[in-house]
Protein backbone atom coordinates (compact mmCIF):
# COMPACT_ATOMS: atom_id res chain seq x y z
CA UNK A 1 62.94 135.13 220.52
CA UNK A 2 61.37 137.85 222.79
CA UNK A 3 64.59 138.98 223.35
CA UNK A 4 65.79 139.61 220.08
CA UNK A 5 64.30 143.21 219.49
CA UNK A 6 61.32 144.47 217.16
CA UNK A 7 63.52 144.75 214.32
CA UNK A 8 65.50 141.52 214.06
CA UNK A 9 61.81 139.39 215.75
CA UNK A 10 60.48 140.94 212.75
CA UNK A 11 64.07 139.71 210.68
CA UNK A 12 62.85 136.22 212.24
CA UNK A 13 59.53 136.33 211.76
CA UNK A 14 60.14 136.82 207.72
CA UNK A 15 62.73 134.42 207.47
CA UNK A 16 59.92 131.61 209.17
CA UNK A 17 57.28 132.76 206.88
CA UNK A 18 60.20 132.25 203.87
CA UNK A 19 61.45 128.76 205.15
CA UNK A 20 57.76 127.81 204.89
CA UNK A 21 56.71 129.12 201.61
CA UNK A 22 60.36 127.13 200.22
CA UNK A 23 59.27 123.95 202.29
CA UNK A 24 56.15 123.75 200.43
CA UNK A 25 57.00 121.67 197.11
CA UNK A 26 59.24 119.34 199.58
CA UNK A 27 56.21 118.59 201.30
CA UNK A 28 54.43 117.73 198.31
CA UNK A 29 57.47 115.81 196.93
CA UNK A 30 57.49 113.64 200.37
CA UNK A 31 53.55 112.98 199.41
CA UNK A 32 54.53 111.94 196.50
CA UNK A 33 56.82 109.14 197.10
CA UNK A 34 54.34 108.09 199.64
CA UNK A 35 52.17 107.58 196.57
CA UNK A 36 54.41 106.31 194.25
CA UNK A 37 56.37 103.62 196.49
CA UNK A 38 53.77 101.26 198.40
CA UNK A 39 53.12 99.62 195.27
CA UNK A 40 56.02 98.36 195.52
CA UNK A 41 55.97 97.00 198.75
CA UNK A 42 54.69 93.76 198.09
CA UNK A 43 56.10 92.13 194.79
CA UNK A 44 52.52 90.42 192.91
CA UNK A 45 53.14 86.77 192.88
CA UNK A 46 55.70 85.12 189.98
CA UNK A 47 57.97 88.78 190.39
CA UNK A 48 61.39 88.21 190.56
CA UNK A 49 61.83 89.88 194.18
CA UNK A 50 65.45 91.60 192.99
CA UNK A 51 63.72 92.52 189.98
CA UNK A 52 60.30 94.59 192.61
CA UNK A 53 63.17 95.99 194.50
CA UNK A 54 65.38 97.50 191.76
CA UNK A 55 62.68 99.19 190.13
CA UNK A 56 61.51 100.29 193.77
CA UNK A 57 64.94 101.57 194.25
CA UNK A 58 65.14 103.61 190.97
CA UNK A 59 61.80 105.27 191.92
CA UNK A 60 62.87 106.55 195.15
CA UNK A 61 66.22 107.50 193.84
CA UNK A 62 64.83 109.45 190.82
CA UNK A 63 62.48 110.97 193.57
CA UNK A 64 65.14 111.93 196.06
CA UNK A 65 66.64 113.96 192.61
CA UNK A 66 63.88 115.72 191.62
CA UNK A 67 63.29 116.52 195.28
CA UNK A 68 66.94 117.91 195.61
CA UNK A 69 66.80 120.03 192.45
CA UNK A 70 63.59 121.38 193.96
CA UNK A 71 65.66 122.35 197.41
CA UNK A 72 68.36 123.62 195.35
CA UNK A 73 66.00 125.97 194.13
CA UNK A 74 64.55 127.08 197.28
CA UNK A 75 68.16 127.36 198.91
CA UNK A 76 68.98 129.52 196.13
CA UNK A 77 65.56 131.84 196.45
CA UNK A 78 65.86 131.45 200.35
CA UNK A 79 69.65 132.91 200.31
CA UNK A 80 69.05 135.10 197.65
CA UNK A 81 65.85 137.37 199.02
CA UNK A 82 67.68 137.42 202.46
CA UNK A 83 70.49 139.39 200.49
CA UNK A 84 68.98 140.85 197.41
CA UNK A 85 65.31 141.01 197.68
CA UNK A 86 64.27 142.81 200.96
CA UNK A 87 62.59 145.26 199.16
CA UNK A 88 60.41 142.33 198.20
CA UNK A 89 59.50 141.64 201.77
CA UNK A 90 59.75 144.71 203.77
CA UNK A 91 60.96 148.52 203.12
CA UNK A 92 62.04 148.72 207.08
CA UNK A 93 65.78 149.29 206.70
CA UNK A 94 66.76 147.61 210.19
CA UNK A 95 64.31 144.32 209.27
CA UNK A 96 66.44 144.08 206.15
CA UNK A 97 69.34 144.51 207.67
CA UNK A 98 68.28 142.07 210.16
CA UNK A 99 67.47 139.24 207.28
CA UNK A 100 71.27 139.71 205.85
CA UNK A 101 73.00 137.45 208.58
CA UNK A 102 70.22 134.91 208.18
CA UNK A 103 70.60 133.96 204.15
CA UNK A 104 73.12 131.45 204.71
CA UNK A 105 71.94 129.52 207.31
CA UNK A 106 68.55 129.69 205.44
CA UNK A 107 69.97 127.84 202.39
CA UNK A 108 71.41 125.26 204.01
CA UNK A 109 68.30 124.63 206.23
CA UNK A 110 66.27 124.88 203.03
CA UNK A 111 68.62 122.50 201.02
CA UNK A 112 68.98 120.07 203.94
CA UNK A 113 65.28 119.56 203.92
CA UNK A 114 64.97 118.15 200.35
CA UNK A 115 67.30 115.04 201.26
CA UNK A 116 65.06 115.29 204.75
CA UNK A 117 61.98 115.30 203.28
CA UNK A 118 62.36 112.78 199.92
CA UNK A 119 63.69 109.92 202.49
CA UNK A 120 61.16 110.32 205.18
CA UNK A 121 58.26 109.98 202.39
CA UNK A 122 60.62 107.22 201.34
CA UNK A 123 60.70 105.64 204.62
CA UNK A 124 56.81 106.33 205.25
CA UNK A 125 56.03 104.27 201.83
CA UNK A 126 58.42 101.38 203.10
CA UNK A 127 56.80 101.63 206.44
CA UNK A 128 59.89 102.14 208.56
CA UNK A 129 57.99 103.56 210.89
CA UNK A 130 60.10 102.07 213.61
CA UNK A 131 63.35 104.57 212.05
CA UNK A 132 61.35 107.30 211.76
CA UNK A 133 60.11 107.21 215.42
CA UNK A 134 63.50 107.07 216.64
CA UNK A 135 64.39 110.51 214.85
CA UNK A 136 61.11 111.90 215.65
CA UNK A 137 61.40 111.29 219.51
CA UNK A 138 65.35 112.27 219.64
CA UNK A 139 64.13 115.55 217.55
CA UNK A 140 61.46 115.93 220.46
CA UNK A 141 63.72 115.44 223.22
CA UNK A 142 66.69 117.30 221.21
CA UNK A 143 65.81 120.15 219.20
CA UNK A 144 63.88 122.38 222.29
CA UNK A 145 67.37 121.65 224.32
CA UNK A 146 69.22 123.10 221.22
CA UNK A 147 67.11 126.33 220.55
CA UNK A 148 67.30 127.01 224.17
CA UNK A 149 71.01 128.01 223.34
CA UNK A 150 70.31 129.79 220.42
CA UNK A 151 70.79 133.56 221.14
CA UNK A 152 69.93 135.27 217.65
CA UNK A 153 68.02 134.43 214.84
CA UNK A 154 71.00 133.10 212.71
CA UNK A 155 71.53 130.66 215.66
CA UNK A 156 68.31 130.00 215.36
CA UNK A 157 68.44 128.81 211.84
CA UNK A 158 71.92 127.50 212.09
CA UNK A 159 70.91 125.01 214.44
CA UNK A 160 67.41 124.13 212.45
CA UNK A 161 70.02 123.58 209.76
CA UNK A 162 72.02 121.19 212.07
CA UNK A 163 69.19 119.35 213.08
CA UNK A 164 68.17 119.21 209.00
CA UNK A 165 71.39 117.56 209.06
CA UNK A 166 71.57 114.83 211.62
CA UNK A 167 68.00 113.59 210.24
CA UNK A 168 69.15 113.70 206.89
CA UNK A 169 71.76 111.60 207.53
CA UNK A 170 69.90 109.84 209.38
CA UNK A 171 66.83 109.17 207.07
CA UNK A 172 68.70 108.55 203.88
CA UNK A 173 71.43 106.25 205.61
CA UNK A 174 68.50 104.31 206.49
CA UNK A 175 67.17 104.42 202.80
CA UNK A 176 70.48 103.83 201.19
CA UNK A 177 72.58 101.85 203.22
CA UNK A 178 71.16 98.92 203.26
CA UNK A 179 70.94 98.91 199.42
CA UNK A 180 74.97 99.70 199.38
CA UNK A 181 75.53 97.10 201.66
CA UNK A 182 73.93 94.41 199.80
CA UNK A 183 75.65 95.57 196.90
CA UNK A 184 78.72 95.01 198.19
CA UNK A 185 77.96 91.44 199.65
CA UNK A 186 76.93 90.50 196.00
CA UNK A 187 80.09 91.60 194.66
């Protein structure tokens, strides 16, 4: 990034700082399912097991909404102040200039982390800790290789956004697909 130039490091630099401030109530959402779902781990003796897991399941899934409506909202203020609210954020004409390329890859990075972050608290509660180590050592080994080959800021957040993706997917298949496979063997 110390290639990029004072005005569009400073671009970068803003955008970070507004990522961060969005990612905040995700965080706290992933906290929260970490709270809310280990009772549910362990059914208390005489539970009907399918009955534990159900309500489990409609925890999590009412979690992973409330967590999305929150990301919707930060995409929407982190695409929005890129574009329309500079003035908010700096009155240098070439940093805000500089911001304008970087709203849409900032949404999507912003909205990709809700679905991130609501199955990863999901998978902490559960304890999949096995999952979550594979993504978390493939993001170490992977995501450094990828920004290497990044040459502006909006490649910068275009492949954060990317990588928001592949462990999104990755997280919530792991959350949901083994409930929609066992669905389908019942049926």
């Amino acid at each position: 990034s110390g290639t990029l130039g004072k005005p569009l490091e400073k671009s970068r630099t803003i955008s970070d700082n507004l990522a961060e401030s969005c990612g905040i109530s995700r965080s706290i959402l992933a906290a929260i399912s970490q709270a809310f779902l280990p009772p549910y781990a362990r059914p208390p003796d005489g539970a009907k097991v399918a009955a534990w897991r159900d309500a489990e399941a409609s925890v999590a899934a009412r979690l992973l909404r409330l967590s999305m409506a929150v990301a919707v909202g930060a995409a929407l203020a982190g695409g929005a102040l890129p574009l329309f609210g500079t003035g908010l954020l700096t009155n240098d004409a070439a940093v805000a200039l500089g911001m304008r390329p970087l709203a849409a890859p900032l949404a999507i990075a912003a909205l990709l982390t809700g679905a991130v972050t609501a199955s990863e608290g999901t998978l902490l509660a559960r304890r999949s800790l096995g999952a979550l180590s594979v993504v978390y050592l493939s993001s170490v080994a992977l995501l450094p290789f990828m920004l290497t080959r990044a040459s502006s800021a909006a490649a910068i957040w275009r492949t954060f956004g990317l990588f928001q993706l592949i462990r999104a997917v990755a997280f919530s298949g792991r959350v949901w697909l083994p409930r929609v496979t066992a669905a389908r063997s019942a049926d």
